[in-house]
C-alpha atoms as a PDB file:
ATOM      1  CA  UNK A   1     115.859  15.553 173.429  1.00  0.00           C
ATOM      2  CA  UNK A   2     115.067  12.191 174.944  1.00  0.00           C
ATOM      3  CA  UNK A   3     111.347  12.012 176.253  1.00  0.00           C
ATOM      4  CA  UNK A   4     111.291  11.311 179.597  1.00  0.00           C
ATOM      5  CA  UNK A   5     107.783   9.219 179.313  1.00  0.00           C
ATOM      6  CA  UNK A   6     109.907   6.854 177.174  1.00  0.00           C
ATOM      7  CA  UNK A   7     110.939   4.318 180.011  1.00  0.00           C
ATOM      8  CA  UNK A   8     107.176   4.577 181.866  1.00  0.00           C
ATOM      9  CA  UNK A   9     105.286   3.778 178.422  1.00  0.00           C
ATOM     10  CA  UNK A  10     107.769   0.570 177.603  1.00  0.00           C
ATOM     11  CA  UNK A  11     106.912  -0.419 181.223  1.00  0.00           C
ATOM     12  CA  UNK A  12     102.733  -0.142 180.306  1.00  0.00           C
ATOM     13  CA  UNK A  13     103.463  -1.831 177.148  1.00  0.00           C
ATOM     14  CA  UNK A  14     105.806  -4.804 178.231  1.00  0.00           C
ATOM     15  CA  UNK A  15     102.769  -5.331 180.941  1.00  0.00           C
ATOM     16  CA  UNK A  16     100.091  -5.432 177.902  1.00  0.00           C
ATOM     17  CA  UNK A  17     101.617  -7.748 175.221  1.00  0.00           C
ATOM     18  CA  UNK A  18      98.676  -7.821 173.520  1.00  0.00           C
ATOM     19  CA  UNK A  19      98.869  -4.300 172.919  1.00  0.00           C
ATOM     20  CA  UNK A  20      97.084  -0.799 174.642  1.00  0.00           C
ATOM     21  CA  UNK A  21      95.241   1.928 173.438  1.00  0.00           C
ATOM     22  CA  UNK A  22      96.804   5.689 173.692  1.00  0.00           C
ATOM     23  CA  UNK A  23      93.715   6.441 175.784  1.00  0.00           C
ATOM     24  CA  UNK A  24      94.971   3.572 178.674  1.00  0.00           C
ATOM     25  CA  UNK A  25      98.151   4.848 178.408  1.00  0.00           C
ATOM     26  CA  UNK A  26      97.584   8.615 179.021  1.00  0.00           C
ATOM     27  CA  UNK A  27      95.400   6.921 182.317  1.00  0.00           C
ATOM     28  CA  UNK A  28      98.076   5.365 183.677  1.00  0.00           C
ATOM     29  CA  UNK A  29     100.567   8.225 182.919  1.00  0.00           C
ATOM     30  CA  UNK A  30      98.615  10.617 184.952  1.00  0.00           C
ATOM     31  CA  UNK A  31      98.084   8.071 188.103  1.00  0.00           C
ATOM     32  CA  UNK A  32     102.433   7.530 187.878  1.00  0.00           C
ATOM     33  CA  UNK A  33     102.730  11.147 186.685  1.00  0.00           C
ATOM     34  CA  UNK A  34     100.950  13.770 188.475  1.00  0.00           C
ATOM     35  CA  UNK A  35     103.056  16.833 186.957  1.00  0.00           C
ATOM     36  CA  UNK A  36     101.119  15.225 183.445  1.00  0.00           C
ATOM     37  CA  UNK A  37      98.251  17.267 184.422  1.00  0.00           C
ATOM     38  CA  UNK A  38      99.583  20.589 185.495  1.00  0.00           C
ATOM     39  CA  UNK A  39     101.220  21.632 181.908  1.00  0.00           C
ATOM     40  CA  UNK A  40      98.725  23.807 180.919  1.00  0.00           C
ATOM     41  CA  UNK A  41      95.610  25.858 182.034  1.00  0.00           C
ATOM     42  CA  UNK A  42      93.417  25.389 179.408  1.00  0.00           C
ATOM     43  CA  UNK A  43      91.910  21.799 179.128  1.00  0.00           C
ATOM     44  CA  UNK A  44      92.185  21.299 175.548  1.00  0.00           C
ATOM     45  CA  UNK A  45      95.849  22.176 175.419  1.00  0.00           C
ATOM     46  CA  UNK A  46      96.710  20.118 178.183  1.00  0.00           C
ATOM     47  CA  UNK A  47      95.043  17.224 176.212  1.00  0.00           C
ATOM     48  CA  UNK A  48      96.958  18.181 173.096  1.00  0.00           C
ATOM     49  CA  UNK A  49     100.297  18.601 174.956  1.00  0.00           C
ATOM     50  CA  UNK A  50      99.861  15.133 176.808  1.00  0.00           C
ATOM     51  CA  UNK A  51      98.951  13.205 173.606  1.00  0.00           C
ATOM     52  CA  UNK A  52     102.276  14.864 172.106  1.00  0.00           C
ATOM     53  CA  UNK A  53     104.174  14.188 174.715  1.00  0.00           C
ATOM     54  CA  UNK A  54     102.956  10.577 174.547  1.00  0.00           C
ATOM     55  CA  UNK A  55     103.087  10.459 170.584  1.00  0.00           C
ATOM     56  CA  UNK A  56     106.983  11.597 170.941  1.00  0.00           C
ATOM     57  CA  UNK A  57     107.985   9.019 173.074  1.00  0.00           C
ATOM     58  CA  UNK A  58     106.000   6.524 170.959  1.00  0.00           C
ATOM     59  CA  UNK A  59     108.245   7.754 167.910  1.00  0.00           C
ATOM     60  CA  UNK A  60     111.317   7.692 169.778  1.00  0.00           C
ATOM     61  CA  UNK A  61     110.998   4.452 171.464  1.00  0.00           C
ATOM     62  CA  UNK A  62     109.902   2.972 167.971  1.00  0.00           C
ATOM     63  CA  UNK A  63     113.139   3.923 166.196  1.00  0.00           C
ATOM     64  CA  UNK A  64     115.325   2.766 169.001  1.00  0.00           C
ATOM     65  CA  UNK A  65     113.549  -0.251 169.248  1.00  0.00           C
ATOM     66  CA  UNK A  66     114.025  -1.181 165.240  1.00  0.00           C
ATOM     67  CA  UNK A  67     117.712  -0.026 165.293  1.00  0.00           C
ATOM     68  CA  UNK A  68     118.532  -1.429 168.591  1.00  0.00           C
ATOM     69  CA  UNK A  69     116.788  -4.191 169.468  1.00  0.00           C
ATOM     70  CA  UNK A  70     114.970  -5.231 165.898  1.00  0.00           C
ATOM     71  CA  UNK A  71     112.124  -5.091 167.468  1.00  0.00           C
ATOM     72  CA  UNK A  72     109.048  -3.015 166.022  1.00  0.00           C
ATOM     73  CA  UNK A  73     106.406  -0.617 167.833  1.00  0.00           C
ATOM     74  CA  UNK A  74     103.062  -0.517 165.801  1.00  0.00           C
ATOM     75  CA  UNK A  75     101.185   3.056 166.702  1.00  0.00           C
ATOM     76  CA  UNK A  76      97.660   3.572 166.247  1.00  0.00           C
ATOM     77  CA  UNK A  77      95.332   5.622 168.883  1.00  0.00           C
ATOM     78  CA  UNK A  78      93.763   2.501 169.332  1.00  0.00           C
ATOM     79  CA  UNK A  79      96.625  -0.007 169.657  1.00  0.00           C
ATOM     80  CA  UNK A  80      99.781   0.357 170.530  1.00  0.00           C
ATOM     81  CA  UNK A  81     101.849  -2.830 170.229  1.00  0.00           C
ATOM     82  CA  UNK A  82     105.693  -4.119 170.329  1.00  0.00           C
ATOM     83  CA  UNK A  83     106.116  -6.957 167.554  1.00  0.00           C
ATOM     84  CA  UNK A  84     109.092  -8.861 165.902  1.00  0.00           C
ATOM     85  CA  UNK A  85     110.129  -7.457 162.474  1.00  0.00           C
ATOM     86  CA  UNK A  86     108.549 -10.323 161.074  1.00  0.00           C
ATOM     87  CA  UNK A  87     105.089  -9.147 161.515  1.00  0.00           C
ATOM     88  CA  UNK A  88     105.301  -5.348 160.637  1.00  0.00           C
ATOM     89  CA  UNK A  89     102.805  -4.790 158.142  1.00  0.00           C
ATOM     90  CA  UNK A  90     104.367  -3.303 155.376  1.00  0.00           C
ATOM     91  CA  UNK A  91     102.962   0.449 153.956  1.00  0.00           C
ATOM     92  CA  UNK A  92     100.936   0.698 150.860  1.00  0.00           C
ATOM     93  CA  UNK A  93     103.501   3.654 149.919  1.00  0.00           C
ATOM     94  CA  UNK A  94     105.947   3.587 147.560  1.00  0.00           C
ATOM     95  CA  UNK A  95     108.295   6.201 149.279  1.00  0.00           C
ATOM     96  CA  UNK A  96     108.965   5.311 153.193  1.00  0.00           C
ATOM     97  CA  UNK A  97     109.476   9.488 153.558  1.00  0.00           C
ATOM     98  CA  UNK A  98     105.682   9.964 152.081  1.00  0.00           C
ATOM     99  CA  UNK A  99     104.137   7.375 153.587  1.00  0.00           C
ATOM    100  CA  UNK A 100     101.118   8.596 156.778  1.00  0.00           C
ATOM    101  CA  UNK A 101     103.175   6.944 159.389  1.00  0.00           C
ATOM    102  CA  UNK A 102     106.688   9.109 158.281  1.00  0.00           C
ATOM    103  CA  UNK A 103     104.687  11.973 158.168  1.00  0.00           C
ATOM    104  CA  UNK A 104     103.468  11.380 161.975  1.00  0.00           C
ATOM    105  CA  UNK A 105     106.682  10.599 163.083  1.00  0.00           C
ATOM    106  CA  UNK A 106     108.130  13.545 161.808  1.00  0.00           C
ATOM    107  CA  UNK A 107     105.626  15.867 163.019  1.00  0.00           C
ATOM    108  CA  UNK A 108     105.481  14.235 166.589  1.00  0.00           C
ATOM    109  CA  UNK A 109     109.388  13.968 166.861  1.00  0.00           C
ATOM    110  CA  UNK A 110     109.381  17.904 165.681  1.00  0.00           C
ATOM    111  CA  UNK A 111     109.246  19.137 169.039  1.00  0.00           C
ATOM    112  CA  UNK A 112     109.033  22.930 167.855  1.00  0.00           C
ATOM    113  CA  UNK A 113     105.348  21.547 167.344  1.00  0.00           C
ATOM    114  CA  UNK A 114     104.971  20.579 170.488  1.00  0.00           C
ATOM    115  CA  UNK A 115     106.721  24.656 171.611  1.00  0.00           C
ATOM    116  CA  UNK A 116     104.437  26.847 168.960  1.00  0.00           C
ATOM    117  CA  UNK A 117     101.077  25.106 169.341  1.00  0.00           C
ATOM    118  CA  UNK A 118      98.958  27.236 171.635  1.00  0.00           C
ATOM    119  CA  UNK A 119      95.423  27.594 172.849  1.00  0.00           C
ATOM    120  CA  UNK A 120      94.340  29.371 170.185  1.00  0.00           C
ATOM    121  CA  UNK A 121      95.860  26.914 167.365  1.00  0.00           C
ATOM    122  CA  UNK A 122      94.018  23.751 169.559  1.00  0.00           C
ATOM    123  CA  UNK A 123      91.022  25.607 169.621  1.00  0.00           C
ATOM    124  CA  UNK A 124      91.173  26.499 165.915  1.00  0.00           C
ATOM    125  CA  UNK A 125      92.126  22.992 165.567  1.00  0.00           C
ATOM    126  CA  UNK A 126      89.210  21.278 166.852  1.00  0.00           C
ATOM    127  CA  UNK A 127      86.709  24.124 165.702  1.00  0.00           C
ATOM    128  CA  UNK A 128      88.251  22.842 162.409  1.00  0.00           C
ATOM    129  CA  UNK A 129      87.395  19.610 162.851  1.00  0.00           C
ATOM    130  CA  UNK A 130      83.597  19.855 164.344  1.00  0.00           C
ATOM    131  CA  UNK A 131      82.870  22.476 161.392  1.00  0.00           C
ATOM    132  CA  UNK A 132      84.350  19.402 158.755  1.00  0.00           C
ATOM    133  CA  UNK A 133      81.910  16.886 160.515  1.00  0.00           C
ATOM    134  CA  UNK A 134      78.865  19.198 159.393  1.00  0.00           C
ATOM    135  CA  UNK A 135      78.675  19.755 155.586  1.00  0.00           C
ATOM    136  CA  UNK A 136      77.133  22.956 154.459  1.00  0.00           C
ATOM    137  CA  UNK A 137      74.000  20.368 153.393  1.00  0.00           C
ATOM    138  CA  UNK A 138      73.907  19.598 157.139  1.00  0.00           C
ATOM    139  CA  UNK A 139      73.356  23.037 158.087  1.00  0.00           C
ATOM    140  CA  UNK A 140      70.763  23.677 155.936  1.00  0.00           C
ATOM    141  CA  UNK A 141      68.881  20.204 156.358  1.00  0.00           C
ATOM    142  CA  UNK A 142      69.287  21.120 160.571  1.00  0.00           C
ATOM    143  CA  UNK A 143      67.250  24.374 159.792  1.00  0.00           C
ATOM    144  CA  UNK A 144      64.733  22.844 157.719  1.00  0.00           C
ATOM    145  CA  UNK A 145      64.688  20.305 160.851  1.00  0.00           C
ATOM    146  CA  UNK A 146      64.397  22.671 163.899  1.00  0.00           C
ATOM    147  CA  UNK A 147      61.815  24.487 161.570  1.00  0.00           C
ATOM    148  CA  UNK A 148      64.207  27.838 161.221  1.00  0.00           C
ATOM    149  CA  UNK A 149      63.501  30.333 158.523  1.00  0.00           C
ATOM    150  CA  UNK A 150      66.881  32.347 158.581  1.00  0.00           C
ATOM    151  CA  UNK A 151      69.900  31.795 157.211  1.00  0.00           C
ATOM    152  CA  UNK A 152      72.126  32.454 160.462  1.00  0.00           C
ATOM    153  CA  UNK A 153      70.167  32.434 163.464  1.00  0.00           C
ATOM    154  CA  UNK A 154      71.274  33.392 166.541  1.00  0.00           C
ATOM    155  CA  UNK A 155      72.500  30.218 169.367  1.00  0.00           C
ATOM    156  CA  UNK A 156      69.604  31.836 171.650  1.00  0.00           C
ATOM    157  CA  UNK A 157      67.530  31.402 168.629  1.00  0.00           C
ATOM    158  CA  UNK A 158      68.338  27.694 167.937  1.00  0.00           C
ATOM    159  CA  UNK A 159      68.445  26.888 171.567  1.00  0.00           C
ATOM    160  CA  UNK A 160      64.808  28.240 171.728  1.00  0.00           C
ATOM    161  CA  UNK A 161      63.516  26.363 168.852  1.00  0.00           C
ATOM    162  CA  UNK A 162      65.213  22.979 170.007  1.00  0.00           C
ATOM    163  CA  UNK A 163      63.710  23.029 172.790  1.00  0.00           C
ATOM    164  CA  UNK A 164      60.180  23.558 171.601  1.00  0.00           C
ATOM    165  CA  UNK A 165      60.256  21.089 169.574  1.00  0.00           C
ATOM    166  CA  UNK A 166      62.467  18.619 171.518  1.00  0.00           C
ATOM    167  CA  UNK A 167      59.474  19.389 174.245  1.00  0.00           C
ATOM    168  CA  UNK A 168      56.903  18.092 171.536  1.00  0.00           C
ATOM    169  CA  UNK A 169      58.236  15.083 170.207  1.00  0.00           C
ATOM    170  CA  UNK A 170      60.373  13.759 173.433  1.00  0.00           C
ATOM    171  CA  UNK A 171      60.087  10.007 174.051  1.00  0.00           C
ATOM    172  CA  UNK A 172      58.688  10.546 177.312  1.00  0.00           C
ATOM    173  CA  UNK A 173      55.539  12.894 176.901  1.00  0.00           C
ATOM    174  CA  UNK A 174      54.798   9.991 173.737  1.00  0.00           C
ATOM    175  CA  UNK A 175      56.913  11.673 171.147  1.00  0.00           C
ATOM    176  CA  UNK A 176      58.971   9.455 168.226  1.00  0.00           C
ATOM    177  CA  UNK A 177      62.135   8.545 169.037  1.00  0.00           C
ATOM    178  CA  UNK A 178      63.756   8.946 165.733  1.00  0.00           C
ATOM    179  CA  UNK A 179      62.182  13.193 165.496  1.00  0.00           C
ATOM    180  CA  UNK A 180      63.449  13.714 169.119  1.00  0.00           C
ATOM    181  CA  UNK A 181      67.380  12.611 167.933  1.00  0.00           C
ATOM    182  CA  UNK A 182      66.996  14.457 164.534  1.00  0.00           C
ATOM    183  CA  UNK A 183      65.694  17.170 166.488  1.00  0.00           C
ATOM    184  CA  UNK A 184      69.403  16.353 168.619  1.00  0.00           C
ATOM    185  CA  UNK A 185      72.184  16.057 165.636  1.00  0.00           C
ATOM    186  CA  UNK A 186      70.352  19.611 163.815  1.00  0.00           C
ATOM    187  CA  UNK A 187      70.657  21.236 167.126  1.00  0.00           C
ATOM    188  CA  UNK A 188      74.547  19.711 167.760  1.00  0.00           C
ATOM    189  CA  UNK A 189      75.017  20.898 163.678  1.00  0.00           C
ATOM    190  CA  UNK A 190      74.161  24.706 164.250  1.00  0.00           C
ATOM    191  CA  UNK A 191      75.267  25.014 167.611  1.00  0.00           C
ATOM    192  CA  UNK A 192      79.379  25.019 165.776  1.00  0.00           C
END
């Protein structure tokens, strides 16, 4: 199925030759696009559906443009960009069908990914991710920092403590700086 967003995007890119971020993008999608931010309840999914939507035409658009036009679309979250062949990088990959950017392609062009991915698989998703920022050493050096004894304490618990000791050693009552955001990143580790 052709992705409607496909024709809007090309116009945000061909007015940033320099490239665009995905971020920019989605911005400007939602001010042209209103219906962008009515396709789903929950916030998360919405965010995952519009970044899929967006990553789809991406993919599209950069095949037609390489068969059709020999042109090349360069897709990063960071910078999106419409180049001549001659200045593709080339992938560090032996085999084009292993290589990351394949992989994303296929995945994004998939759109049964786009159907089965629900609430519950986001939210699994990021919990995912948050829970691989903090190493089980993390956990244990945030309890020896907020000064907790059990293994599993309760978020009332942690909350409690934080905020003892965030009231001792805030900048503002003449407290160090460096304890007060320690105290911060041990209380953002348990709190996942």
């Amino acid at each position: 199925m052709r992705n409607p967003l496909i024709g809007p995007i090309l116009h945000i890119l061909k007015k940033h030759p320099e490239g665009v971020g995905e971020f920019e993008i989605l911005k400007t999608l939602k001010q042209q696009i209103p219906e962008l931010t009515d396709i789903a309840t929950d916030v998360n999914l919405q965010l995952f559906r519009q970044h899929f939507l967006i990553m789809n035409a991406l993919y599209q658009l950069q095949s037609s443009l390489w068969q059709e036009e020999s042109l090349s679309l360069s897709i990063s979250a960071t910078h999106i960009r419409i180049l001549p062949c001659t200045q593709v990088p080339l992938s560090n990959s032996r085999d084009i069908n292993n290589s990351v950017d394949a992989k994303l392609a296929a995945y994004y062009l998939d759109w049964h990914e786009y159907e089965k991915t629900n609430e519950a698989d986001v939210s699994s998703l990021l919990s995912s991710f948050y829970q691989g920022i903090y190493l089980t050493g993390d956990r244990e050096a945030a309890l020896e920092t907020l000064q907790l004894t059990q293994s599993s304490p309760s978020k009332e618990e942690i909350k409690r403590q934080y905020r003892k000791l965030a009231h001792q050693t805030h900048p503002d009552r003449g407290g160090d700086t460096d304890a007060f955001i320690s105290l911060r990143q041990a209380y953002e580790c348990l709190m996942f």
